[in-house]
PDB file of N, CA and C in Angstrom:
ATOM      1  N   UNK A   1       0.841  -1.173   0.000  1.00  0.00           N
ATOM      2  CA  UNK A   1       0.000   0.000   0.000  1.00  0.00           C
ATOM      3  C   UNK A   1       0.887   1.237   0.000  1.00  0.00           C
ATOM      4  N   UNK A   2       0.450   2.154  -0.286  1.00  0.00           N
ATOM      5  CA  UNK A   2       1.348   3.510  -0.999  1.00  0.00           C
ATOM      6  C   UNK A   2       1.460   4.705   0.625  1.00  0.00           C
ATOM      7  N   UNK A   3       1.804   5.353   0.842  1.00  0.00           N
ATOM      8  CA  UNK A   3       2.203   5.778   1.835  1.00  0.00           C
ATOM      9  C   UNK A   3       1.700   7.420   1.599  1.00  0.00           C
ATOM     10  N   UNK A   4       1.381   7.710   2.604  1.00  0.00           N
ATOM     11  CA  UNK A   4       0.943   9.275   2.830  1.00  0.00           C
ATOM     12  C   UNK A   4       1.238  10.254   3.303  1.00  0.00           C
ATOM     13  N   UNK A   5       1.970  11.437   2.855  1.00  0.00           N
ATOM     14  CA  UNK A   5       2.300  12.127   3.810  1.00  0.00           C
ATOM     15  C   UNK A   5       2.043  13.290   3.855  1.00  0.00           C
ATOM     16  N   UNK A   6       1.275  13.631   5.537  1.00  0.00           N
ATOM     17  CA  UNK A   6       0.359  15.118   5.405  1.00  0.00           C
ATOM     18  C   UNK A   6       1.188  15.881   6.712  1.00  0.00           C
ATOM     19  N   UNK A   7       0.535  16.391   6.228  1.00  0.00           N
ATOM     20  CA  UNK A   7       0.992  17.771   7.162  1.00  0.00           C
ATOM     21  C   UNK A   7      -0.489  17.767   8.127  1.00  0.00           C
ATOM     22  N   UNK A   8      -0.454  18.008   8.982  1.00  0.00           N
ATOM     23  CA  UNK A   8      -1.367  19.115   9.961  1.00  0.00           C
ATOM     24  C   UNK A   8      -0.949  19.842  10.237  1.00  0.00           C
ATOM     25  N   UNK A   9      -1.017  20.807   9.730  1.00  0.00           N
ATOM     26  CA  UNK A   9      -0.552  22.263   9.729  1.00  0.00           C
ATOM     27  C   UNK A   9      -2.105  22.707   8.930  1.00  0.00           C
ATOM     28  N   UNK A  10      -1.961  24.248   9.475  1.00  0.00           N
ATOM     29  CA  UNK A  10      -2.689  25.148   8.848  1.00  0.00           C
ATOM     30  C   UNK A  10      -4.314  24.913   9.446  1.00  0.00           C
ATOM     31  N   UNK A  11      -4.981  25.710   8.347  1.00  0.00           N
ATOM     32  CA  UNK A  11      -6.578  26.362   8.595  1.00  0.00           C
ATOM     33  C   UNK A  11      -7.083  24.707   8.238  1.00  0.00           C
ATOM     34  N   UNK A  12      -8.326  24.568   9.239  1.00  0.00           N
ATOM     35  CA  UNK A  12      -8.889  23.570   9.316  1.00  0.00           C
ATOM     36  C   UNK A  12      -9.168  22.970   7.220  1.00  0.00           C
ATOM     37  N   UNK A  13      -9.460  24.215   7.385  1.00  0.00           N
ATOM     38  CA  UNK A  13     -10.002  23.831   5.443  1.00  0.00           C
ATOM     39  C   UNK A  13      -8.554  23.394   4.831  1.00  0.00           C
ATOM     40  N   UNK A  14      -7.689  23.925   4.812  1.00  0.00           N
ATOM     41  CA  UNK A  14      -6.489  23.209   4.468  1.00  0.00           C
ATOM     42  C   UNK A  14      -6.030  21.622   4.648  1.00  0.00           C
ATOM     43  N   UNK A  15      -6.083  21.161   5.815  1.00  0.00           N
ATOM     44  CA  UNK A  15      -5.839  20.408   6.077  1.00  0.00           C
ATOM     45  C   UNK A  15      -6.736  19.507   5.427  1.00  0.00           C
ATOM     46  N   UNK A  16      -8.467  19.828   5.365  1.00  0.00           N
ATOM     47  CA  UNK A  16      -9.166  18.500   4.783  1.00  0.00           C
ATOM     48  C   UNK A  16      -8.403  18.535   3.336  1.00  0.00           C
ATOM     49  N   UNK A  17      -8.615  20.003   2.742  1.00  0.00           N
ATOM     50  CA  UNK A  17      -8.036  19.903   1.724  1.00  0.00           C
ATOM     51  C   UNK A  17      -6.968  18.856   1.137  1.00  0.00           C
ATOM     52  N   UNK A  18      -5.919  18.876   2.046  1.00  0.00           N
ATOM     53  CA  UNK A  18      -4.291  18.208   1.417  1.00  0.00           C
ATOM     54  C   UNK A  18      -5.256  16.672   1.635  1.00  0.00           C
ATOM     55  N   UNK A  19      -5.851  16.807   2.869  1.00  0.00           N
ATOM     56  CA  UNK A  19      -6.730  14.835   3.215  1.00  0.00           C
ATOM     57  C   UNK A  19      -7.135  14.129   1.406  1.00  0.00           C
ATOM     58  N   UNK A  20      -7.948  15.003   1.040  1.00  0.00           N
ATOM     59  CA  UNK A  20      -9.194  14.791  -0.234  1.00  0.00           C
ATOM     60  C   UNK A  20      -7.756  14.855  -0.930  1.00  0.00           C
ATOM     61  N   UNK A  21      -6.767  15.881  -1.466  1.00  0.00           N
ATOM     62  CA  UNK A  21      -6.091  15.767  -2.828  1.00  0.00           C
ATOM     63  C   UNK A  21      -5.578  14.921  -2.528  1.00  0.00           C
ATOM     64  N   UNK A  22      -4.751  14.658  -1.264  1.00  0.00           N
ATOM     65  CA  UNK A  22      -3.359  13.366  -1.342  1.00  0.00           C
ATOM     66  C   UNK A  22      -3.941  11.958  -1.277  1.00  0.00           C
ATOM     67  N   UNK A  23      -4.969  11.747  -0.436  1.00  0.00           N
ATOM     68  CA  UNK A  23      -5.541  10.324  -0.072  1.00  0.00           C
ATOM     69  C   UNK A  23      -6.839   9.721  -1.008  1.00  0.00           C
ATOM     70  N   UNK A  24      -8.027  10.415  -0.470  1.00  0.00           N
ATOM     71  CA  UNK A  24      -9.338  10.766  -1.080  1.00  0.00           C
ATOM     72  C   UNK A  24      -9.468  10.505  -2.400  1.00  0.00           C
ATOM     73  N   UNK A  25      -8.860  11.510  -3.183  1.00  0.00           N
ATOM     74  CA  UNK A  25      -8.940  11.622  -4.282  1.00  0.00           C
ATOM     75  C   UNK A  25      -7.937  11.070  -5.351  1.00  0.00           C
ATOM     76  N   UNK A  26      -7.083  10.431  -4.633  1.00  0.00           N
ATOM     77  CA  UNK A  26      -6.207   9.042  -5.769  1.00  0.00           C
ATOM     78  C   UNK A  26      -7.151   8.096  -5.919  1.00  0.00           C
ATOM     79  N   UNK A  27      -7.330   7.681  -4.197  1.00  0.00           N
ATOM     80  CA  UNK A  27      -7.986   6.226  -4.091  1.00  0.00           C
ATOM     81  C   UNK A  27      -9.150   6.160  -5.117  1.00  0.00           C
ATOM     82  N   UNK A  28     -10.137   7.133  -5.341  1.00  0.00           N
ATOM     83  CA  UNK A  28     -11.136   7.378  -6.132  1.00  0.00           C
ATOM     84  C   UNK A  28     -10.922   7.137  -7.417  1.00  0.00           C
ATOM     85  N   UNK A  29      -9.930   7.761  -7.929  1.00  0.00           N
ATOM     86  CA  UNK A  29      -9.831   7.779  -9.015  1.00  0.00           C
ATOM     87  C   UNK A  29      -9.132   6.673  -9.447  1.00  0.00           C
ATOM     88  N   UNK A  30      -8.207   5.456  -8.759  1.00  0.00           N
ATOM     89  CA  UNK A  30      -7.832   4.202  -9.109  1.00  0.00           C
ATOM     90  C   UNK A  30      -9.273   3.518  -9.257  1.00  0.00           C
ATOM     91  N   UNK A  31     -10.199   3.211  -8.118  1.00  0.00           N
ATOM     92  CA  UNK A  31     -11.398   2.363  -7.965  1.00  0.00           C
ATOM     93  C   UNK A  31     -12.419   2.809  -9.088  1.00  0.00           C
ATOM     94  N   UNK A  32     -12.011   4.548  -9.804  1.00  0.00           N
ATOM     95  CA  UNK A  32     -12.841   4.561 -11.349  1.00  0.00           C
ATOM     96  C   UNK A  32     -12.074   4.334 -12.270  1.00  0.00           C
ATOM     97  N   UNK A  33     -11.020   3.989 -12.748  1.00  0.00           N
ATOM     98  CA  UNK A  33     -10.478   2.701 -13.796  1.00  0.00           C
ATOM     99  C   UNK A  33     -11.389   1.910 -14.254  1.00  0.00           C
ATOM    100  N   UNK A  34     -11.510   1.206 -13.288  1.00  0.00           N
ATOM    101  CA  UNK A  34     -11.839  -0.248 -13.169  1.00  0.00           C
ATOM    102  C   UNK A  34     -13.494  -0.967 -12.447  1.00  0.00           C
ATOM    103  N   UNK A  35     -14.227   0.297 -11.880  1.00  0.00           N
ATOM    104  CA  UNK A  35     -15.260  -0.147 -11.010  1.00  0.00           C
ATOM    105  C   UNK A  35     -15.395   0.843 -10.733  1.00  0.00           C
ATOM    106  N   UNK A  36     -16.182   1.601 -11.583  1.00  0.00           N
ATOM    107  CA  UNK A  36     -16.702   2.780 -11.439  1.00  0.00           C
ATOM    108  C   UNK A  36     -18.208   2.224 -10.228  1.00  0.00           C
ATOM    109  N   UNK A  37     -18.830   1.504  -9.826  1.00  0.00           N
ATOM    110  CA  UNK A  37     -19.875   1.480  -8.999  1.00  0.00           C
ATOM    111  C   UNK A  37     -18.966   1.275  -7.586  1.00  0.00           C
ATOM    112  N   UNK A  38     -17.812   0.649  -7.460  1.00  0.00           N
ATOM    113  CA  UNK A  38     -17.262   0.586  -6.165  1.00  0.00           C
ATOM    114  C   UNK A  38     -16.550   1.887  -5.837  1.00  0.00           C
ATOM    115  N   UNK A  39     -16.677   2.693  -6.860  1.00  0.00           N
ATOM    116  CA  UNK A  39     -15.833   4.187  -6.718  1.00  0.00           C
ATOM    117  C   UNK A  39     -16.907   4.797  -5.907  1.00  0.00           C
ATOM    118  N   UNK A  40     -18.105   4.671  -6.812  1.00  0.00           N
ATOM    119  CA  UNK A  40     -19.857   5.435  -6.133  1.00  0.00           C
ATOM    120  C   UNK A  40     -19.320   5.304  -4.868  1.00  0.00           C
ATOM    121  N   UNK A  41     -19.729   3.883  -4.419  1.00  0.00           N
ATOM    122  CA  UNK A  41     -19.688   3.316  -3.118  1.00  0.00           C
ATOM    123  C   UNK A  41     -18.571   4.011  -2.251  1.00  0.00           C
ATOM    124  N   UNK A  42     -17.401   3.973  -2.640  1.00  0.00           N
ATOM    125  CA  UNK A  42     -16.114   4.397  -1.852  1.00  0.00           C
ATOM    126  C   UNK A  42     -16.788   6.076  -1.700  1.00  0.00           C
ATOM    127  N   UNK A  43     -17.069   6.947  -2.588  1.00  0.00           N
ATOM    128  CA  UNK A  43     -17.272   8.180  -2.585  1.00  0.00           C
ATOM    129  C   UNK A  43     -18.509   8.103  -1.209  1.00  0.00           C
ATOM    130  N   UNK A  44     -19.701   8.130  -1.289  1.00  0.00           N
ATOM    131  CA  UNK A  44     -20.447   7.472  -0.205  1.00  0.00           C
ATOM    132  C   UNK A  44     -20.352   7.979   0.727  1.00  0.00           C
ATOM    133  N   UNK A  45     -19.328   6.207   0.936  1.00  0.00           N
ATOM    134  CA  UNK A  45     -18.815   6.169   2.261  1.00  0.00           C
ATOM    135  C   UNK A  45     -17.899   7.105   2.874  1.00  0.00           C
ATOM    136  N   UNK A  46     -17.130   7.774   2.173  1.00  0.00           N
ATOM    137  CA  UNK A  46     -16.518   8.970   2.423  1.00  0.00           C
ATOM    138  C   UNK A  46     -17.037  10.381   3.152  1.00  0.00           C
ATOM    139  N   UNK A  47     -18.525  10.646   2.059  1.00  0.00           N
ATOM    140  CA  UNK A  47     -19.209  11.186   2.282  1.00  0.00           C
ATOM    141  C   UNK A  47     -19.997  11.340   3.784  1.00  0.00           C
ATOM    142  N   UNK A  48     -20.550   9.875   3.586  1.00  0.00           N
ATOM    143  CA  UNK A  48     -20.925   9.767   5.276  1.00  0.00           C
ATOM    144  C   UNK A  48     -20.425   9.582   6.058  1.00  0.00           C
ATOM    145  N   UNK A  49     -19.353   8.936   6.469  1.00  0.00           N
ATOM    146  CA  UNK A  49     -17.968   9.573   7.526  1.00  0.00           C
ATOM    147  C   UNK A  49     -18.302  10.755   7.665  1.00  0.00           C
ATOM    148  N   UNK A  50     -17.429  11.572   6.938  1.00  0.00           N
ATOM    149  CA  UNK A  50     -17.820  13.047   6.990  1.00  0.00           C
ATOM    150  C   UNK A  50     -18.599  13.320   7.554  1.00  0.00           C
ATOM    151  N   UNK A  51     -19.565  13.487   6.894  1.00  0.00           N
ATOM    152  CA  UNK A  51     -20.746  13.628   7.805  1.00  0.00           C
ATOM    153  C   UNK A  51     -21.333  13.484   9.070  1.00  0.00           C
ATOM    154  N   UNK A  52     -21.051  11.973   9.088  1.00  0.00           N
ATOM    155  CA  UNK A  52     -21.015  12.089  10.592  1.00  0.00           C
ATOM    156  C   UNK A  52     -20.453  12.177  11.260  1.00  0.00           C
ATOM    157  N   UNK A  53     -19.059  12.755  10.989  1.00  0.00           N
ATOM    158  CA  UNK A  53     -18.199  12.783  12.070  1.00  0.00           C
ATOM    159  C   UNK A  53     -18.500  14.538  12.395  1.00  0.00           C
ATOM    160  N   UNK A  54     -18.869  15.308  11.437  1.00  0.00           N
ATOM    161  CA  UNK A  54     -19.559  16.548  12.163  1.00  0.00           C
ATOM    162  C   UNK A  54     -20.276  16.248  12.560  1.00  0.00           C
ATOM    163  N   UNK A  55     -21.506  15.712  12.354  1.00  0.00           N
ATOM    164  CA  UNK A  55     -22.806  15.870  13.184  1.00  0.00           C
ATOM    165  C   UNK A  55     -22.279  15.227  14.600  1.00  0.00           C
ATOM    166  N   UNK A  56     -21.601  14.268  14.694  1.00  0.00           N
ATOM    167  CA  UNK A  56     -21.703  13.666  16.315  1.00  0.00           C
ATOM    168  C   UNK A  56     -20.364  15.075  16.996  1.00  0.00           C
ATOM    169  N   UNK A  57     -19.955  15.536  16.552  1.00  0.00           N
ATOM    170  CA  UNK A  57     -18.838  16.768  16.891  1.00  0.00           C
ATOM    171  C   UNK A  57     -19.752  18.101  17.433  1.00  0.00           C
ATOM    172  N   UNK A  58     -21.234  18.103  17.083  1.00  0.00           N
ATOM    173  CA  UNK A  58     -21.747  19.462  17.152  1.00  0.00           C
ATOM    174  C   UNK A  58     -22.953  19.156  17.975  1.00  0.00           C
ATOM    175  N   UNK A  59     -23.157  18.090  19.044  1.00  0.00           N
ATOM    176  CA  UNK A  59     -23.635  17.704  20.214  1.00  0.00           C
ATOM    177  C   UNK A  59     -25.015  18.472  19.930  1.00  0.00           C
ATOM    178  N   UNK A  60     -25.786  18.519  19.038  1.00  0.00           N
ATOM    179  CA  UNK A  60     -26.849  18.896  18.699  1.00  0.00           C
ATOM    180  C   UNK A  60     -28.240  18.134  18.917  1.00  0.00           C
ATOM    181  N   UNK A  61     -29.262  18.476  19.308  1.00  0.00           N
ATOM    182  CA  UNK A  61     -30.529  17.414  19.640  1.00  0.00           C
ATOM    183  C   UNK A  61     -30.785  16.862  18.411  1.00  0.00           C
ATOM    184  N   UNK A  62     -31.540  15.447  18.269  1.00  0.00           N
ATOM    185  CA  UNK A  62     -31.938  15.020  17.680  1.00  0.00           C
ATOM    186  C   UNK A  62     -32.372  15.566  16.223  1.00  0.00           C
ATOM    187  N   UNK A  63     -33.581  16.617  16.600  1.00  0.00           N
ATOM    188  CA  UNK A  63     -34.457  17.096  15.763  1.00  0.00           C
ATOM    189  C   UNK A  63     -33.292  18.032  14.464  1.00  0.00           C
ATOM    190  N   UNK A  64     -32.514  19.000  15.798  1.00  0.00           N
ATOM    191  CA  UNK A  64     -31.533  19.954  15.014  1.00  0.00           C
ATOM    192  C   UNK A  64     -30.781  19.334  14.219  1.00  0.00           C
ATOM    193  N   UNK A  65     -30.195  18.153  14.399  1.00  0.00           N
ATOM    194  CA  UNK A  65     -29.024  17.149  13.766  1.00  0.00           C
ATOM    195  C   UNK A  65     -29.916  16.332  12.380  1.00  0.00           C
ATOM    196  N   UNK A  66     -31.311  16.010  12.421  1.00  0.00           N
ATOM    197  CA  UNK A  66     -31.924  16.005  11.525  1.00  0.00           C
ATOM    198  C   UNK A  66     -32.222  17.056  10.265  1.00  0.00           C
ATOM    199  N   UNK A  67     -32.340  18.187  10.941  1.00  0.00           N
ATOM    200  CA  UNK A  67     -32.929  19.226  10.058  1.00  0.00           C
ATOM    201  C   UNK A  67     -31.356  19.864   9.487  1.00  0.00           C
ATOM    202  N   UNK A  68     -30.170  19.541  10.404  1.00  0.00           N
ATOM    203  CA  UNK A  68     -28.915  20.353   9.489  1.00  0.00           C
ATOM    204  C   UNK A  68     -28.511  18.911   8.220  1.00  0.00           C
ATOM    205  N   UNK A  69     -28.647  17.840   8.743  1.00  0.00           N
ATOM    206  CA  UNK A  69     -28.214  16.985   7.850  1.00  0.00           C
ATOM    207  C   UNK A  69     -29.123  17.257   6.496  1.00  0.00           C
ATOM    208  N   UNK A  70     -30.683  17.061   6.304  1.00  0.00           N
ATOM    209  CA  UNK A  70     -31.495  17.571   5.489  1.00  0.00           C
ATOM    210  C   UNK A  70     -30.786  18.601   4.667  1.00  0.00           C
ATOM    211  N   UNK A  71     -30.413  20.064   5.194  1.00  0.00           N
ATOM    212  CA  UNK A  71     -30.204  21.182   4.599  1.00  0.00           C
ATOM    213  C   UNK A  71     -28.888  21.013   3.982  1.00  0.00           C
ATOM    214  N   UNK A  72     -27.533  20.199   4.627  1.00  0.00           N
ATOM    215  CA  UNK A  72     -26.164  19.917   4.063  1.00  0.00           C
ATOM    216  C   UNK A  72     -26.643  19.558   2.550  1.00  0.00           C
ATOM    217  N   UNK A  73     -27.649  18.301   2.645  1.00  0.00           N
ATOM    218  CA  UNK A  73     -27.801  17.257   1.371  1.00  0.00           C
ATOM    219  C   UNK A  73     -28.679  17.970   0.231  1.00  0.00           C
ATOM    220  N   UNK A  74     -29.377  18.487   0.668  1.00  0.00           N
ATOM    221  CA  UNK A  74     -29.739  19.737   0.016  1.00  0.00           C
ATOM    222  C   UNK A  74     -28.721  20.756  -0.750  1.00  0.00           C
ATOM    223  N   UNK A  75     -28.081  21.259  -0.325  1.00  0.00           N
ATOM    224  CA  UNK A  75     -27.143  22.648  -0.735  1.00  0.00           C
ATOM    225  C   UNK A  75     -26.057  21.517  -1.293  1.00  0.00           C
ATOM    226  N   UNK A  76     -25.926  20.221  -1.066  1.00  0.00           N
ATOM    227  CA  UNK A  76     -25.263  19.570  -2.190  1.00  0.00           C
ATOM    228  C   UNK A  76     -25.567  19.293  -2.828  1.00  0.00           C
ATOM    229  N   UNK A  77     -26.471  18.862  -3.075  1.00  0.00           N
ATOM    230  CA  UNK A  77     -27.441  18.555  -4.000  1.00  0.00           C
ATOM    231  C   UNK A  77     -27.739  19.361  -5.395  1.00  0.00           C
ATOM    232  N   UNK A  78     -28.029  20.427  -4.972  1.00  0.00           N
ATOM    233  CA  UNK A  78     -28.102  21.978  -5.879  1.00  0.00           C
ATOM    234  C   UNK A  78     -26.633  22.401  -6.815  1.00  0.00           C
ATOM    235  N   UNK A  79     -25.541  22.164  -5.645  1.00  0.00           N
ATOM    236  CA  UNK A  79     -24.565  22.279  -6.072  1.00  0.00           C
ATOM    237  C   UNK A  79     -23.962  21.727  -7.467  1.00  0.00           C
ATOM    238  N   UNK A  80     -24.272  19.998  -6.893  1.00  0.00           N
ATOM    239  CA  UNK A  80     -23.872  18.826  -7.734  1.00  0.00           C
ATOM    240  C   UNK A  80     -24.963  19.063  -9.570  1.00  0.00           C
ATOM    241  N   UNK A  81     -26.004  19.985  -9.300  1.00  0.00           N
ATOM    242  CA  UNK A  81     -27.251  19.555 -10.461  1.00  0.00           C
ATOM    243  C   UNK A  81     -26.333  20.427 -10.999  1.00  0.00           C
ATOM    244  N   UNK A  82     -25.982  22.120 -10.887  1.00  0.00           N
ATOM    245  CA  UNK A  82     -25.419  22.743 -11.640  1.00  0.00           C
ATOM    246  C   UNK A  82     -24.078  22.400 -11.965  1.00  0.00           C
ATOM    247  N   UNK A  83     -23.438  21.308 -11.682  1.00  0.00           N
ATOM    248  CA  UNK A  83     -22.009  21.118 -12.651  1.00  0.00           C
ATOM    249  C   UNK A  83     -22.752  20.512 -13.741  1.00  0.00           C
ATOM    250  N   UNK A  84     -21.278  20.518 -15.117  1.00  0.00           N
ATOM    251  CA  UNK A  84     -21.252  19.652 -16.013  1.00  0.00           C
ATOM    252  C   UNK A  84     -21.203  18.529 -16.064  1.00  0.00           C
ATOM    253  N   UNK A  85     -20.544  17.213 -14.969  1.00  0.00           N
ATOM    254  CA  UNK A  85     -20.615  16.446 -15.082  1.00  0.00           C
ATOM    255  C   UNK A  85     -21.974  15.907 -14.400  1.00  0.00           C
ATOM    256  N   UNK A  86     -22.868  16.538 -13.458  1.00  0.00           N
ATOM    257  CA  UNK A  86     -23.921  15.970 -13.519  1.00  0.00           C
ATOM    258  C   UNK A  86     -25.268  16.022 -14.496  1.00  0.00           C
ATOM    259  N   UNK A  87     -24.969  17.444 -15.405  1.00  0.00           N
ATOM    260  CA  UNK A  87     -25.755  17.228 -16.627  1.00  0.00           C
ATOM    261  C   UNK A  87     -25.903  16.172 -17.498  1.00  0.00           C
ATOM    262  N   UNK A  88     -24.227  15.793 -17.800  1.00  0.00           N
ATOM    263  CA  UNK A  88     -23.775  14.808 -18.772  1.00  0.00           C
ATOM    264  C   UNK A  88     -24.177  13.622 -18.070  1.00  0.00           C
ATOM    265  N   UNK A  89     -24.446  13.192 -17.016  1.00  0.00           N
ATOM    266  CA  UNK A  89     -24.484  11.988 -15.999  1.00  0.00           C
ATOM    267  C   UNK A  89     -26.447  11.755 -16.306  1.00  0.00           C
ATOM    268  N   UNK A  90     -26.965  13.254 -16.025  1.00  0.00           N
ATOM    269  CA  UNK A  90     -28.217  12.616 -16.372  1.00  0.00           C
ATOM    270  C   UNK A  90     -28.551  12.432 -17.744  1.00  0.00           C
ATOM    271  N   UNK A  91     -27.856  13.131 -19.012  1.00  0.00           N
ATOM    272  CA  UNK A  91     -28.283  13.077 -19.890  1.00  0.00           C
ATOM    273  C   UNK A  91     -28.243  11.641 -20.624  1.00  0.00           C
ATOM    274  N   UNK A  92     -26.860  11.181 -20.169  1.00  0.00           N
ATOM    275  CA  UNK A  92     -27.120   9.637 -20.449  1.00  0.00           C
ATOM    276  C   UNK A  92     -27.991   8.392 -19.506  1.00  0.00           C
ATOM    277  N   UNK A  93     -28.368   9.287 -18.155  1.00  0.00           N
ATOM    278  CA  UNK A  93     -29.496   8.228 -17.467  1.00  0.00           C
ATOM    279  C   UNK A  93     -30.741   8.301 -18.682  1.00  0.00           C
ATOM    280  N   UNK A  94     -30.845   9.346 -19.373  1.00  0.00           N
ATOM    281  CA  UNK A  94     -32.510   9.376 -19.814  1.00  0.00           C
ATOM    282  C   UNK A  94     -32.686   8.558 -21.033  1.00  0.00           C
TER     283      UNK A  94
END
């Protein structure tokens, strides 16, 4: 297995940053070679980590931790419709 080397250093956004370019975003892009549905999957799971590793970080009630997760998937959501590659992604679902 290939070896990683980060820094923790710097602004919180930095740091995920160097995480996603150095680690994240190889692994992804080897597992779409070859298995583009285990890439989905790997992306995901990435995703929801994430995710929950804020939500259980921001000791929030139930209801609130519901309604911010809702609004995250949302404002990604929106995000993801206006790129190009999700145009091109639905245009060949149809």
């Amino acid at each position: 297995m290939k070896s990683f080397e980060l820094e923790f250093e710097g602004t919180p956004e930095q740091v995920a940053e160097q995480i996603f370019r150095k680690i994240i975003a190889p692994v992804h892009g080897e597992l779409s070679k070859n298995h583009s549905i285990i890439a989905e999957q790997f992306a995901l799971c990435i995703c929801g980590n994430a995710i929950g590793c804020f939500l259980s970080s921001c000791k929030l009630p139930p209801k609130a931790t519901a309604d911010l997760l809702i609004r995250m998937i949302n404002e990604m959501a929106n995000g993801i419709e206006s790129t190009a590659a999700f145009q091109t992604a639905t245009e060949v679902i149809s």
